[in-house]
C-alpha atoms as a PDB file:
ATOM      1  CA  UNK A   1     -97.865-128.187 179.608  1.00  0.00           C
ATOM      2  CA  UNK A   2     -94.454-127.909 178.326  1.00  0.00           C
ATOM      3  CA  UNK A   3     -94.013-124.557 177.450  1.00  0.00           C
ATOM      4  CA  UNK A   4     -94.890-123.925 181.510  1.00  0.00           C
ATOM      5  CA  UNK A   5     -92.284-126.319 182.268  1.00  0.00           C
ATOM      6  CA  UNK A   6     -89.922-124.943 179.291  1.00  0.00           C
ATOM      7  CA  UNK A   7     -90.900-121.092 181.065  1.00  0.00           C
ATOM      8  CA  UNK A   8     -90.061-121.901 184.872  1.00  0.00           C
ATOM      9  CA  UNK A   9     -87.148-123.997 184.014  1.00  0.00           C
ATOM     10  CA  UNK A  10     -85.646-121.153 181.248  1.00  0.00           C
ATOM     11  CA  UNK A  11     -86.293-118.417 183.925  1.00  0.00           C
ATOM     12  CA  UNK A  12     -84.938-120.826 187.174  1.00  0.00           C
ATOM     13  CA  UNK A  13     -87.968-120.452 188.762  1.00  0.00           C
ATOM     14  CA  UNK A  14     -87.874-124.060 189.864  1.00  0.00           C
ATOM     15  CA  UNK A  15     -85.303-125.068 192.729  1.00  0.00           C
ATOM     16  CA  UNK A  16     -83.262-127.587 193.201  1.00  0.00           C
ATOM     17  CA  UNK A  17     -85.569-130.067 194.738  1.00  0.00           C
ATOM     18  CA  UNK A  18     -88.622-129.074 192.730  1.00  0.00           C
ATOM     19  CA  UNK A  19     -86.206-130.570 189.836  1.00  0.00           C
ATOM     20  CA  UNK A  20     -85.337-133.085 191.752  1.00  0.00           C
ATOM     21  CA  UNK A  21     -89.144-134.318 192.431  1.00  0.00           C
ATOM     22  CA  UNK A  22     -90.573-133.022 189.455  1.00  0.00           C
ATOM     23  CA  UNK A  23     -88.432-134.960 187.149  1.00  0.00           C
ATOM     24  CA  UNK A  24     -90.359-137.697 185.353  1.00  0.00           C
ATOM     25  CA  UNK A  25     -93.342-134.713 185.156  1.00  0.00           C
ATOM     26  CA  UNK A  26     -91.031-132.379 183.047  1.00  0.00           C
ATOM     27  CA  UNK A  27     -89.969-135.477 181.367  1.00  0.00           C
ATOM     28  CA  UNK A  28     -92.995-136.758 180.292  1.00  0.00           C
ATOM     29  CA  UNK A  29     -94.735-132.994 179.563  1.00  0.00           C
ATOM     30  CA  UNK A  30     -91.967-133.250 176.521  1.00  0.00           C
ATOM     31  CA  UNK A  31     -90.133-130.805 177.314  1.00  0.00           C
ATOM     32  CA  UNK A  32     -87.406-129.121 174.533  1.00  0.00           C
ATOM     33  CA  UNK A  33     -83.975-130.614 174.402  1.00  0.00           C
ATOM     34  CA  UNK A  34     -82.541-127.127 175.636  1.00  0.00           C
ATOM     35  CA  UNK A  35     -84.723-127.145 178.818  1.00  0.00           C
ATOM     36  CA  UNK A  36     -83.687-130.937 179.523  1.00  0.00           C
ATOM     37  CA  UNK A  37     -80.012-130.061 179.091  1.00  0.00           C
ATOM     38  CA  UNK A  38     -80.686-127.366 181.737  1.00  0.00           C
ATOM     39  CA  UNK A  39     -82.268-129.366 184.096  1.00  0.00           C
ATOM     40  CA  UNK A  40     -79.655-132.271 183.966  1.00  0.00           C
ATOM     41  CA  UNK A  41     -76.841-129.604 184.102  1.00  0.00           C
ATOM     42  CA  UNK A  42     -78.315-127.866 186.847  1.00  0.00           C
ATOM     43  CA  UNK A  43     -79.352-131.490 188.735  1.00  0.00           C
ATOM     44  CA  UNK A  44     -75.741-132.956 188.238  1.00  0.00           C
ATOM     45  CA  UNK A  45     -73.720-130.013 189.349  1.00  0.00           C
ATOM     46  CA  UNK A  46     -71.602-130.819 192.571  1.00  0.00           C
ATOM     47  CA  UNK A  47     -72.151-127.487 193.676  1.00  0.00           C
ATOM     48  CA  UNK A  48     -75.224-127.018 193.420  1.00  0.00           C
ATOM     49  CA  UNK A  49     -76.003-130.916 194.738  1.00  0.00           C
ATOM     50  CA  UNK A  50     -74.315-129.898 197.993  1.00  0.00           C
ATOM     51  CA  UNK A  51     -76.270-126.626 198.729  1.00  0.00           C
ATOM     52  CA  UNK A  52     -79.719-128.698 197.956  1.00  0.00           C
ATOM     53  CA  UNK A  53     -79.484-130.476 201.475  1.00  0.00           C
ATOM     54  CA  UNK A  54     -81.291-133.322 199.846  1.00  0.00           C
ATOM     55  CA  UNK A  55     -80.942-136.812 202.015  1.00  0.00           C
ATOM     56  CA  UNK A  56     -79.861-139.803 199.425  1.00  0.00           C
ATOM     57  CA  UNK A  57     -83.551-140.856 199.842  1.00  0.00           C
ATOM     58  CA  UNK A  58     -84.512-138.212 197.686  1.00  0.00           C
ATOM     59  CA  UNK A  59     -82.254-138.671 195.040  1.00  0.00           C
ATOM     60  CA  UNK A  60     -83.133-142.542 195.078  1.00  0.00           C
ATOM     61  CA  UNK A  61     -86.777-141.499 194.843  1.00  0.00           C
ATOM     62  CA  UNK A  62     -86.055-139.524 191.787  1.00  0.00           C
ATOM     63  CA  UNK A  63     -84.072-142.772 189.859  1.00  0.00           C
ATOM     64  CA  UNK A  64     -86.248-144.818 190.614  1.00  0.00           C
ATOM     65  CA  UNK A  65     -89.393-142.877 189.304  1.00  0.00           C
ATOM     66  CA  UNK A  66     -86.985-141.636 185.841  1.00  0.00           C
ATOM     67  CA  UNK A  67     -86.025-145.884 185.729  1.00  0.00           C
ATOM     68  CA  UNK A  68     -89.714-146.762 185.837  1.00  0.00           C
ATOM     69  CA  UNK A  69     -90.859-144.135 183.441  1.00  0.00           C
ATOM     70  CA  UNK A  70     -87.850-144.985 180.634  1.00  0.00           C
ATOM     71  CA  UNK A  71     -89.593-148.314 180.628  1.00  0.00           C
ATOM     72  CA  UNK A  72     -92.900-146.831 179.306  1.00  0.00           C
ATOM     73  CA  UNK A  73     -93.968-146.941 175.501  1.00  0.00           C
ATOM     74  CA  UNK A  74     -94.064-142.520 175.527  1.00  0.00           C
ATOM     75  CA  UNK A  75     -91.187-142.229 177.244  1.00  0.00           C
ATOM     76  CA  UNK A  76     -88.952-144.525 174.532  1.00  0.00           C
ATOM     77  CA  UNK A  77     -90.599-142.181 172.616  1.00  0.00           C
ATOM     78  CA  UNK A  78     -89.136-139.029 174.732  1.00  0.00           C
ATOM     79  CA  UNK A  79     -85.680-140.122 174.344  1.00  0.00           C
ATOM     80  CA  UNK A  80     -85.430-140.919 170.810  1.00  0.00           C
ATOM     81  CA  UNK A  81     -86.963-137.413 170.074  1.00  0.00           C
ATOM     82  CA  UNK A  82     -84.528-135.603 172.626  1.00  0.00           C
ATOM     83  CA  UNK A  83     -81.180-137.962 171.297  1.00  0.00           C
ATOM     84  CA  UNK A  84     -82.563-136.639 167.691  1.00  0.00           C
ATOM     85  CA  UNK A  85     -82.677-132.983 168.759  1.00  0.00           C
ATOM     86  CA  UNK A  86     -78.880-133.151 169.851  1.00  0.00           C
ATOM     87  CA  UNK A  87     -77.022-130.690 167.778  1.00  0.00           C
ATOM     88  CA  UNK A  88     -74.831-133.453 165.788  1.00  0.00           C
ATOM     89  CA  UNK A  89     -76.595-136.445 166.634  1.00  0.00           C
ATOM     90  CA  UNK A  90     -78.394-137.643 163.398  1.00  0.00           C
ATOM     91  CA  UNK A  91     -82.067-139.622 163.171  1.00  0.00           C
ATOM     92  CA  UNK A  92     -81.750-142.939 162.359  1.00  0.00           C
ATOM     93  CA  UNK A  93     -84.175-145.491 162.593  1.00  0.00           C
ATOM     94  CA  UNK A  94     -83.265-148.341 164.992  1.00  0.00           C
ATOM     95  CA  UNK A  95     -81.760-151.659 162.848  1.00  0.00           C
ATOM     96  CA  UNK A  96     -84.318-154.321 162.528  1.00  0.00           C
ATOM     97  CA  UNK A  97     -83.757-157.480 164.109  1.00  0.00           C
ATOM     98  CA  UNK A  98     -84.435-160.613 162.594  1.00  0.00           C
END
């Protein structure tokens, strides 16, 4: 599943809203690094958030359903994998707590 996400997303097949909505899908497919750099670049650029015509509901929607899914077990998972994959960002175990 996430080389088709990795595919549409490296050829900008997928729109502005289907980003938008499909956000904790291509999140949780475990997508590359690269592709989620895309899609966050392409989702946060002023430009691009104007033409979209999305209502704030929309964009609500879309925290809401990335804040719910950063809570799950995989997706902790997700973002320590992507925060490793940074070019300069090193792997470290978290520091145990007492």
């Amino acid at each position: 599943m996430a080389h088709t996400w990795e595919t549409l997303i490296g050829n900008g097949k997928l729109g502005y809203m289907a980003l938008l909505r499909n956000l904790r899908n291509i999140l949780e497919a475990d997508v590359s690094a690269e592709a989620m750099t895309q899609v966050c670049a392409t989702l946060a650029n002023r430009a691009a958030v104007a033409r979209s015509k999305q209502l704030p509901f929309r964009f609500l929607a879309a925290f809401r359903e990335v804040t719910a899914a950063r809570r799950s077990p995989k997706s902790r998972k997700l973002s320590c994998k992507h925060q490793a994959e940074r070019p300069g960002n090193k792997a470290e175990p978290p520091a145990a707590t007492n």
